[in-house]
Protein backbone atom coordinates (compact mmCIF):
# COMPACT_ATOMS: atom_id res chain seq x y z
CA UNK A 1 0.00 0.00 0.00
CA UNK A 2 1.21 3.77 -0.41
CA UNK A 3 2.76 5.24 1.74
CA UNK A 4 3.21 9.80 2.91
CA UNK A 5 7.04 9.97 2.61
CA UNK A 6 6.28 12.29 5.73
CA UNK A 7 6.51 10.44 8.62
CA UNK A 8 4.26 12.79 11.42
CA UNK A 9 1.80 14.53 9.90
CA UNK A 10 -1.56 16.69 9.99
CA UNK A 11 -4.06 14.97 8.58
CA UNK A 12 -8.19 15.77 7.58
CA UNK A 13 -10.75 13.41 6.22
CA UNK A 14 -11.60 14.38 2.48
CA UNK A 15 -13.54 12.87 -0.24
CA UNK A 16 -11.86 12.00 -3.52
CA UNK A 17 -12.76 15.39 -5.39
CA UNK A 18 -11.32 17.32 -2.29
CA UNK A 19 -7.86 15.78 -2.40
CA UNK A 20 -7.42 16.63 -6.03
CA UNK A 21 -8.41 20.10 -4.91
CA UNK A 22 -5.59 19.86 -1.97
CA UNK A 23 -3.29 18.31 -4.51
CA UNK A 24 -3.29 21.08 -6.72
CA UNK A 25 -3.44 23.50 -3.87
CA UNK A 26 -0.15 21.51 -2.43
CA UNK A 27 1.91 21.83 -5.85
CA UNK A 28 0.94 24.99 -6.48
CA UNK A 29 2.11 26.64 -3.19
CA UNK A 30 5.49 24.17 -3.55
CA UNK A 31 6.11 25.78 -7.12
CA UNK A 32 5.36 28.90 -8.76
CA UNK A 33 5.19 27.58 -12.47
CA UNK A 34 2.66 25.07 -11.73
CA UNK A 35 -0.91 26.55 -12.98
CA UNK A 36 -3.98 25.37 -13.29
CA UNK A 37 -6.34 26.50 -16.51
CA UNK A 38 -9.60 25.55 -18.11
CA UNK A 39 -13.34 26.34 -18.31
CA UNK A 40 -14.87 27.55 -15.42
CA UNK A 41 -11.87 26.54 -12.89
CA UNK A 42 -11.38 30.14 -11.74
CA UNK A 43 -14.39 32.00 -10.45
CA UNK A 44 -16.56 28.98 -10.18
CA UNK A 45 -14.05 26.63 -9.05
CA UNK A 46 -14.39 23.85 -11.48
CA UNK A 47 -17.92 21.95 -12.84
CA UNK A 48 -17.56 19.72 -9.83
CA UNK A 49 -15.17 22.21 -7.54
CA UNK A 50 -12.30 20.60 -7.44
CA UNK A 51 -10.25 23.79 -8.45
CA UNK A 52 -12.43 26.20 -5.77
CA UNK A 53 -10.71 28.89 -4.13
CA UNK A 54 -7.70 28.56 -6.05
CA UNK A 55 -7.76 31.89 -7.64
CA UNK A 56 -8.47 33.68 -4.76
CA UNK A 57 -4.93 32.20 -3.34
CA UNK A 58 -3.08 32.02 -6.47
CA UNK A 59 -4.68 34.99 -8.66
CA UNK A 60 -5.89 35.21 -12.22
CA UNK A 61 -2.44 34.71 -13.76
CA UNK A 62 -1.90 30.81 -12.07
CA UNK A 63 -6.07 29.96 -11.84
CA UNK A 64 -6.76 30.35 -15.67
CA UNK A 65 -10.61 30.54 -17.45
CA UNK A 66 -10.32 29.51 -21.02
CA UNK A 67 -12.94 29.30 -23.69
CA UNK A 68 -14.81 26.36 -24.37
CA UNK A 69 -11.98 25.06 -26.50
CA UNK A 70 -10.36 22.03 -25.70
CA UNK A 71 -8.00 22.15 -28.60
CA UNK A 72 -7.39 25.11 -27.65
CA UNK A 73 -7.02 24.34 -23.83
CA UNK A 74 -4.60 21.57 -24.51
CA UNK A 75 -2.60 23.42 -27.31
CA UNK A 76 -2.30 26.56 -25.25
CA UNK A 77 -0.79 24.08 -22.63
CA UNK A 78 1.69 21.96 -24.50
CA UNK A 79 3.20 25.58 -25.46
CA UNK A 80 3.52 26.74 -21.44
CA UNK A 81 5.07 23.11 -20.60
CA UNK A 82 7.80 23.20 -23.53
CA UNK A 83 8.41 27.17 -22.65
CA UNK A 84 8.86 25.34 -18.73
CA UNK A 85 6.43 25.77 -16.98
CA UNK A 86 3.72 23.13 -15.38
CA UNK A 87 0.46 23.61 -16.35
CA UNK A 88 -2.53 21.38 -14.91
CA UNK A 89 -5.24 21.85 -18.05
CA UNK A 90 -8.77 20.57 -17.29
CA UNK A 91 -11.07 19.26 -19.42
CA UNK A 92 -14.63 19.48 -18.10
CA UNK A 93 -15.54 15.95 -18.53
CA UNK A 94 -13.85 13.23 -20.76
CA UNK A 95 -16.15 12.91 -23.51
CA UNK A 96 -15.10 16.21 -24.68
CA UNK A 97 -11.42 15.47 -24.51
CA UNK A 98 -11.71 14.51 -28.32
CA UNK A 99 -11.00 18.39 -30.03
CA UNK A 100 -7.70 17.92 -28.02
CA UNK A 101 -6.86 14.41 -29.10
CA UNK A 102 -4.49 16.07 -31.91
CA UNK A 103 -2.69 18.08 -29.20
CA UNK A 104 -2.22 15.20 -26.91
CA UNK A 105 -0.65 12.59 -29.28
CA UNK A 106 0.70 14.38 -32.31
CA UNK A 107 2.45 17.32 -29.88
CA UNK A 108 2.38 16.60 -26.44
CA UNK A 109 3.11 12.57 -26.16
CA UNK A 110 5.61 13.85 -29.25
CA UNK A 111 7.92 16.59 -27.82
CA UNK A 112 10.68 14.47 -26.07
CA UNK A 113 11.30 12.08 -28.84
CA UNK A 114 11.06 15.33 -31.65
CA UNK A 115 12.95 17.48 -30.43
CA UNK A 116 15.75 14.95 -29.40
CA UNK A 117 15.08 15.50 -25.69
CA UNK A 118 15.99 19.11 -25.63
CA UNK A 119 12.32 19.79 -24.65
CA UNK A 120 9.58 17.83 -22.41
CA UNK A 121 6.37 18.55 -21.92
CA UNK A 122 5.45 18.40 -18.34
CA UNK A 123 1.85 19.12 -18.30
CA UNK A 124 -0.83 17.30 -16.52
CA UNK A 125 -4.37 16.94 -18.24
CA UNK A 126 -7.15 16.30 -15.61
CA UNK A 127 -10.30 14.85 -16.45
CA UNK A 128 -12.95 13.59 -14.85
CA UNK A 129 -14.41 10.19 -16.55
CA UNK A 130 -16.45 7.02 -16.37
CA UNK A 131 -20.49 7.34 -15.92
CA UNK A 132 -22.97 6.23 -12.85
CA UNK A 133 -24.13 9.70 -12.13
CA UNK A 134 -26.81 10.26 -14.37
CA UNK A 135 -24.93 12.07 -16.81
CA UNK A 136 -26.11 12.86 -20.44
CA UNK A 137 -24.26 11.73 -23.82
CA UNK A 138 -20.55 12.31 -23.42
CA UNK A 139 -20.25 13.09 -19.87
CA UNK A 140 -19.16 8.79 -18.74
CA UNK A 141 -16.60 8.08 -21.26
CA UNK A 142 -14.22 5.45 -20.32
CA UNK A 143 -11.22 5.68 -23.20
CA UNK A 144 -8.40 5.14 -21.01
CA UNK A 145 -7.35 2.49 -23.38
CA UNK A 146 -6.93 5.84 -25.96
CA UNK A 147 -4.03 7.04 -24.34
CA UNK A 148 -2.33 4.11 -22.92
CA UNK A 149 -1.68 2.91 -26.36
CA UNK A 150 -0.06 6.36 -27.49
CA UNK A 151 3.87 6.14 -26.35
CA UNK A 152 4.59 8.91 -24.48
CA UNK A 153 1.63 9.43 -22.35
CA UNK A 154 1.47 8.39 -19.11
CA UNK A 155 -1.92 7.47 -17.20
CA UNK A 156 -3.54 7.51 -13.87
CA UNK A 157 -6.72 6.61 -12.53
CA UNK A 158 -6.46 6.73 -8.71
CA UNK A 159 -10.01 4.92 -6.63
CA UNK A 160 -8.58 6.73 -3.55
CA UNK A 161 -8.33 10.02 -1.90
CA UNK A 162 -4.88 8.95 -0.45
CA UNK A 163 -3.99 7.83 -3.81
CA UNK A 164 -5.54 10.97 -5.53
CA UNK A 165 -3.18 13.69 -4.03
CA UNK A 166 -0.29 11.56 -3.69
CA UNK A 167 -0.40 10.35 -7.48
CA UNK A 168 -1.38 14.16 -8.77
CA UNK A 169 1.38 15.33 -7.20
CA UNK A 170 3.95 12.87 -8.98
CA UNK A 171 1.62 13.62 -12.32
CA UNK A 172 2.28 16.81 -11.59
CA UNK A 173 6.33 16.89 -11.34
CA UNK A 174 7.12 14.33 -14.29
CA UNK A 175 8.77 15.74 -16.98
CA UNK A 176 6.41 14.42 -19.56
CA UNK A 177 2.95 14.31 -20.25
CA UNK A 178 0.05 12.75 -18.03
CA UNK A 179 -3.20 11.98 -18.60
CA UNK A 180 -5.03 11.86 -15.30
CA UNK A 181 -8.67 10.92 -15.27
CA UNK A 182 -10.54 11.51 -12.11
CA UNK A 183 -13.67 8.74 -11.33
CA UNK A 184 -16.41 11.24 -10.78
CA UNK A 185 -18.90 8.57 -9.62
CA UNK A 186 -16.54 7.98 -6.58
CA UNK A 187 -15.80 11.90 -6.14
CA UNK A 188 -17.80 12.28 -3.27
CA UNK A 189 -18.76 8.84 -2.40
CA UNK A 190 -16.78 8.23 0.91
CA UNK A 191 -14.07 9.96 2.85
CA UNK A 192 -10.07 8.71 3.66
CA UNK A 193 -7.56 10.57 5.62
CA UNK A 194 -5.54 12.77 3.78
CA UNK A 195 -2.24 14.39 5.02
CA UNK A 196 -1.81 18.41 4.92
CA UNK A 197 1.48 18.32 3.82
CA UNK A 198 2.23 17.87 0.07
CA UNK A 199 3.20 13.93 -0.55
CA UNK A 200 3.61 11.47 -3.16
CA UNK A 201 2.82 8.30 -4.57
CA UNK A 202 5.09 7.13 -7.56
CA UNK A 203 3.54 6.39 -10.60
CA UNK A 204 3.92 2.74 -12.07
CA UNK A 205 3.30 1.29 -9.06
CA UNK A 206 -0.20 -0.76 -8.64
CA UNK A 207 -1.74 -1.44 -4.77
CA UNK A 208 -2.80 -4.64 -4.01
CA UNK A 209 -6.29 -3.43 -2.03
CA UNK A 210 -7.28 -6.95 -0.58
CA UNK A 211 -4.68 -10.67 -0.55
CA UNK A 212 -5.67 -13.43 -1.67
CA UNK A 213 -5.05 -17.54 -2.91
CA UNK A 214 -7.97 -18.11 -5.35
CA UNK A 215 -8.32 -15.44 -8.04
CA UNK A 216 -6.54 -12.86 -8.88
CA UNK A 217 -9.13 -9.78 -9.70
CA UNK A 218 -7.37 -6.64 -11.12
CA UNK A 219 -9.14 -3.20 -11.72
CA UNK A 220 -8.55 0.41 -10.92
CA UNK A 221 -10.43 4.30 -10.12
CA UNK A 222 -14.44 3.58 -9.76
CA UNK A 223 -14.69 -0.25 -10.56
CA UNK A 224 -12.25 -0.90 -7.21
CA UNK A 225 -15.22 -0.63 -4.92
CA UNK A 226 -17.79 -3.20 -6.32
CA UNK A 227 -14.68 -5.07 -7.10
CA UNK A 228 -13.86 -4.99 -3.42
CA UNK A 229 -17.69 -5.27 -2.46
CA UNK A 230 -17.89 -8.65 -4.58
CA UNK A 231 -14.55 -9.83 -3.21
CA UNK A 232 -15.74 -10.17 0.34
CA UNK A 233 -18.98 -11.18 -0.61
CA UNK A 234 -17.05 -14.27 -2.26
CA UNK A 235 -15.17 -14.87 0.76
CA UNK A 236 -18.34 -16.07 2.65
CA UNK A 237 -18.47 -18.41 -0.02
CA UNK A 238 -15.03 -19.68 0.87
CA UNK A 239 -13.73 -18.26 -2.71
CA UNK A 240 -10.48 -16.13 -1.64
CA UNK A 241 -10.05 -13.43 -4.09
CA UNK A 242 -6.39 -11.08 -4.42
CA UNK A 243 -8.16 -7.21 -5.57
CA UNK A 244 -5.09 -5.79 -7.46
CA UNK A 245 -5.65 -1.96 -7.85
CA UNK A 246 -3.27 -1.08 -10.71
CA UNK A 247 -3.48 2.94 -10.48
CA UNK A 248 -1.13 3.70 -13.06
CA UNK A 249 -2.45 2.07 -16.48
CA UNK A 250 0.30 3.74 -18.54
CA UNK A 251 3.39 2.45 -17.43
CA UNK A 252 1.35 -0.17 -16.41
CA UNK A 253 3.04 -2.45 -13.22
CA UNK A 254 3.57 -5.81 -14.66
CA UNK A 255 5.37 -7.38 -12.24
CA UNK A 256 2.35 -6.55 -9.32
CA UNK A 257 -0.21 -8.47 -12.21
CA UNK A 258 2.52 -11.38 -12.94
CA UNK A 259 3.31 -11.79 -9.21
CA UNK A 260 -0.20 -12.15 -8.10
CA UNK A 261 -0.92 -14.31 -11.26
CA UNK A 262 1.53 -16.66 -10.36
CA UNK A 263 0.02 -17.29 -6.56
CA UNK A 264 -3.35 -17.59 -7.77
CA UNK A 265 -3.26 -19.01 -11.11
CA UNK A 266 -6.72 -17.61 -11.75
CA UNK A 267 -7.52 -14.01 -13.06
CA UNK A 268 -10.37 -11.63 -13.74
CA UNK A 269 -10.56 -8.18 -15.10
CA UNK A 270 -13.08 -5.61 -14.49
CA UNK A 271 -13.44 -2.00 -16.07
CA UNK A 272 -16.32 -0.33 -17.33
CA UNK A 273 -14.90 0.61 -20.89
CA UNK A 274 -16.29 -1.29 -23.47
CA UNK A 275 -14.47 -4.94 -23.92
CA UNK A 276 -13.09 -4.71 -27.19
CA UNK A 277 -9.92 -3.20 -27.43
CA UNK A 278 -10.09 -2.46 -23.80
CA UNK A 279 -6.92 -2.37 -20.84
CA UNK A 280 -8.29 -5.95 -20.09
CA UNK A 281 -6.78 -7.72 -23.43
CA UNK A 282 -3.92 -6.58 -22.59
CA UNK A 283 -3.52 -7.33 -19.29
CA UNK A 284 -4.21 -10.87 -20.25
CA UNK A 285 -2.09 -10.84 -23.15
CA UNK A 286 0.98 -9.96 -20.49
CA UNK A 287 0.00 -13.08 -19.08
CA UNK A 288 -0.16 -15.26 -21.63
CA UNK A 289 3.54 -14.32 -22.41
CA UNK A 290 5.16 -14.56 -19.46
CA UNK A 291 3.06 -16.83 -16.75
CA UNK A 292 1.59 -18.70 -19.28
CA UNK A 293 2.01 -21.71 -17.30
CA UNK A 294 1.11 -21.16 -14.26
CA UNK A 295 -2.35 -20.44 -15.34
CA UNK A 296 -5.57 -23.12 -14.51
CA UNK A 297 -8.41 -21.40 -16.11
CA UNK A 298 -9.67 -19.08 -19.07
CA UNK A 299 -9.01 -15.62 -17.51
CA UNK A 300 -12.54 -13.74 -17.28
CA UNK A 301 -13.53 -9.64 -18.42
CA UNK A 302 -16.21 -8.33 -16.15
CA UNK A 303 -16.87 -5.21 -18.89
CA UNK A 304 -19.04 -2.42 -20.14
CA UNK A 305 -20.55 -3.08 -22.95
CA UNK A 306 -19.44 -2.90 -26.89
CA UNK A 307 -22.03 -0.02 -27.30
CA UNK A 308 -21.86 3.85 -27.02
CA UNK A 309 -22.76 4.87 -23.30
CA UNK A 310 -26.37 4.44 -22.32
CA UNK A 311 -28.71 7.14 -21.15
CA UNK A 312 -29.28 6.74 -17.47
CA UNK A 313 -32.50 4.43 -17.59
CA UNK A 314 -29.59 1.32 -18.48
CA UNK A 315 -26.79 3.00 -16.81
CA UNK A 316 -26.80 0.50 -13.66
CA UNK A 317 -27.31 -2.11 -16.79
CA UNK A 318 -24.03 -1.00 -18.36
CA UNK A 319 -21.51 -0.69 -15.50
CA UNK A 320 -20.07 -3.77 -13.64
CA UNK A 321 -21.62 -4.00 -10.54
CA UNK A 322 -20.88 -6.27 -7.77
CA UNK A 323 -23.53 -8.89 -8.36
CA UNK A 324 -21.79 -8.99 -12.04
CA UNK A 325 -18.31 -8.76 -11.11
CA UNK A 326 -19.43 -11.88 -8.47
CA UNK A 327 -20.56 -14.25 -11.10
CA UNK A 328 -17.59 -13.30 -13.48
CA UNK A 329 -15.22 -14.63 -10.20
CA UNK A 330 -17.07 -17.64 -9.55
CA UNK A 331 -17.25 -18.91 -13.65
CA UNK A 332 -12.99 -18.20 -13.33
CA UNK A 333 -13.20 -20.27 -9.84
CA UNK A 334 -15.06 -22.86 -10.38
CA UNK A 335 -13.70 -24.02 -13.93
């Protein structure tokens, strides 16, 4: 599990959306070219306030309100980040990250490897993403898998508060580009104690949330709690399951998957992107190549669905939930 690299600490209870708030607030007060910019993030703090009162501690030249132009956003960004500074771009929700998707591979993921490493790009794009609040068309994208196959581009989902300032705050002093998308359905779902202090969790590293001897289930951000939720439901059952929470998808910790692979032998993945093409092919194709025999049953995907997201009348249809994610464990553990 993570760890403050403070040892004694203040510490406060906040929700998920809070600690990205802190975690900006944190950064910002630790360096004076970190900025934050976007629609709405100044005066009204942010479409779900996670950037509130920043301006009135930072000022209109760090807290920055942009048209509604993601290209734009994005672009604008990529040219503060190679100039040297750090800017924290948000886009409102991640549906509409697509006007920026030339920025974000062609330039941003680009920058390092064009111009020989004399330049980096060290911004951070924050997005909130992933549906279950009701939400109309666009606003519960899940493209993670996007970005993680774009070299260059790093990615983190965090399910945590903890996890939330600690990994913003690495995001946030990489040199190159991150794409970190914030679980909105979990951004005010339950509290954790989060330290004062600025702190950090390093990226690339996954957290193994519950251990286990049966099955191996690995998810990250929103799908962690019904994961965890089905997990001990299981156990009464007397099926044991390891919950791997992998955190960083881009570099993605294989050795945390293989390890757990190899005590368990049995695996399940669970995200709510649509199957095809999704994060958990891939995990199962790293598998296949390395543990390939230690494995005793077809590995299971607990998915959304192949289908654009639903309106809200089949939302609870759409995303795994526990009772789903249950069933998908029990086919890999009883095969």
């Amino acid at each position: 599990m993570s760890q403050a690299t403070d040892t004694e600490t203040e510490a406060q209870e906040l929700t998920l959306v809070q600690a990205v708030r802190d975690g900006l607030y944190g950064e910002m007060q630790r360096d004076e070219d970190v900025l934050v910019m976007g629609e709405d993030v100044g005066e009204n703090g942010g479409v779900f306030r996670a950037t509130q009162g920043l301006i009135d501690e930072f000022g209109g030249d760090r807290v920055i309100d942009t048209p509604l132009a993601e290209s734009g956003i994005v672009g604008t960004a990529v040219g503060m980040a190679a100039y040297g500074l750090r800017p924290v771009p948000e886009i409102q929700f991640m549906g509409f990250i697509y006007p920026a998707f030339d920025q974000i591979v062609s330039h941003a993921a680009r920058m390092r490897t064009r111009s020989r490493g004399r330049f980096t790009c060290p911004l951070v794009i924050r997005a909130p993403y992933g549906g279950g609040i009701r939400a109309p068309e666009h606003h519960s994208e899940s493209k993670e898998a996007f970005f993680v196959h774009e070299p260059g581009l790093k990615v983190v989902i965090p399910s945590t508060p903890y996890d939330t300032k600690g990994l913003l705050a690495s995001a946030i002093r990489d040199p190159d580009p991150v794409i970190f998308l914030e679980p909105k359905l979990i951004y005010r779902a339950f509290r954790e104690e989060v330290p004062d202090e600025p702190y950090t969790v390093p990226l690339g590293e996954a957290a193994v949330r519950r251990e286990g001897e049966d099955v191996s289930v690995f998810t990250w951000g929103a799908m962690t709690r019904p994961t965890m939720e089905a997990a001990e439901n299981l156990a009464e059952e007397g099926i044991d399951c390891e919950v791997v929470d992998l955190r960083t998808l881009s570099p993605m910790d294989e050795e945390a998957i293989l390890e757990s692979f190899r005590k368990t032998g049995r695996a399940v993945v669970v995200h709510e992107a649509p199957k095809t093409g999704g994060l958990a092919g891939e995990i199962i194709a790293t598998i296949q190549e390395d543990v390939l025999l230690y494995q005793e049953a077809p590995i299971n995907r607990v998915t959304g669905f192949d289908t654009p997201y639903p309106l809200y009348a089949l939302e609870d249809y759409y995303l795994p939930e526990a009772a789903r994610i249950e069933d998908g464990i029990r086919e890999t553990a009883e095969f």
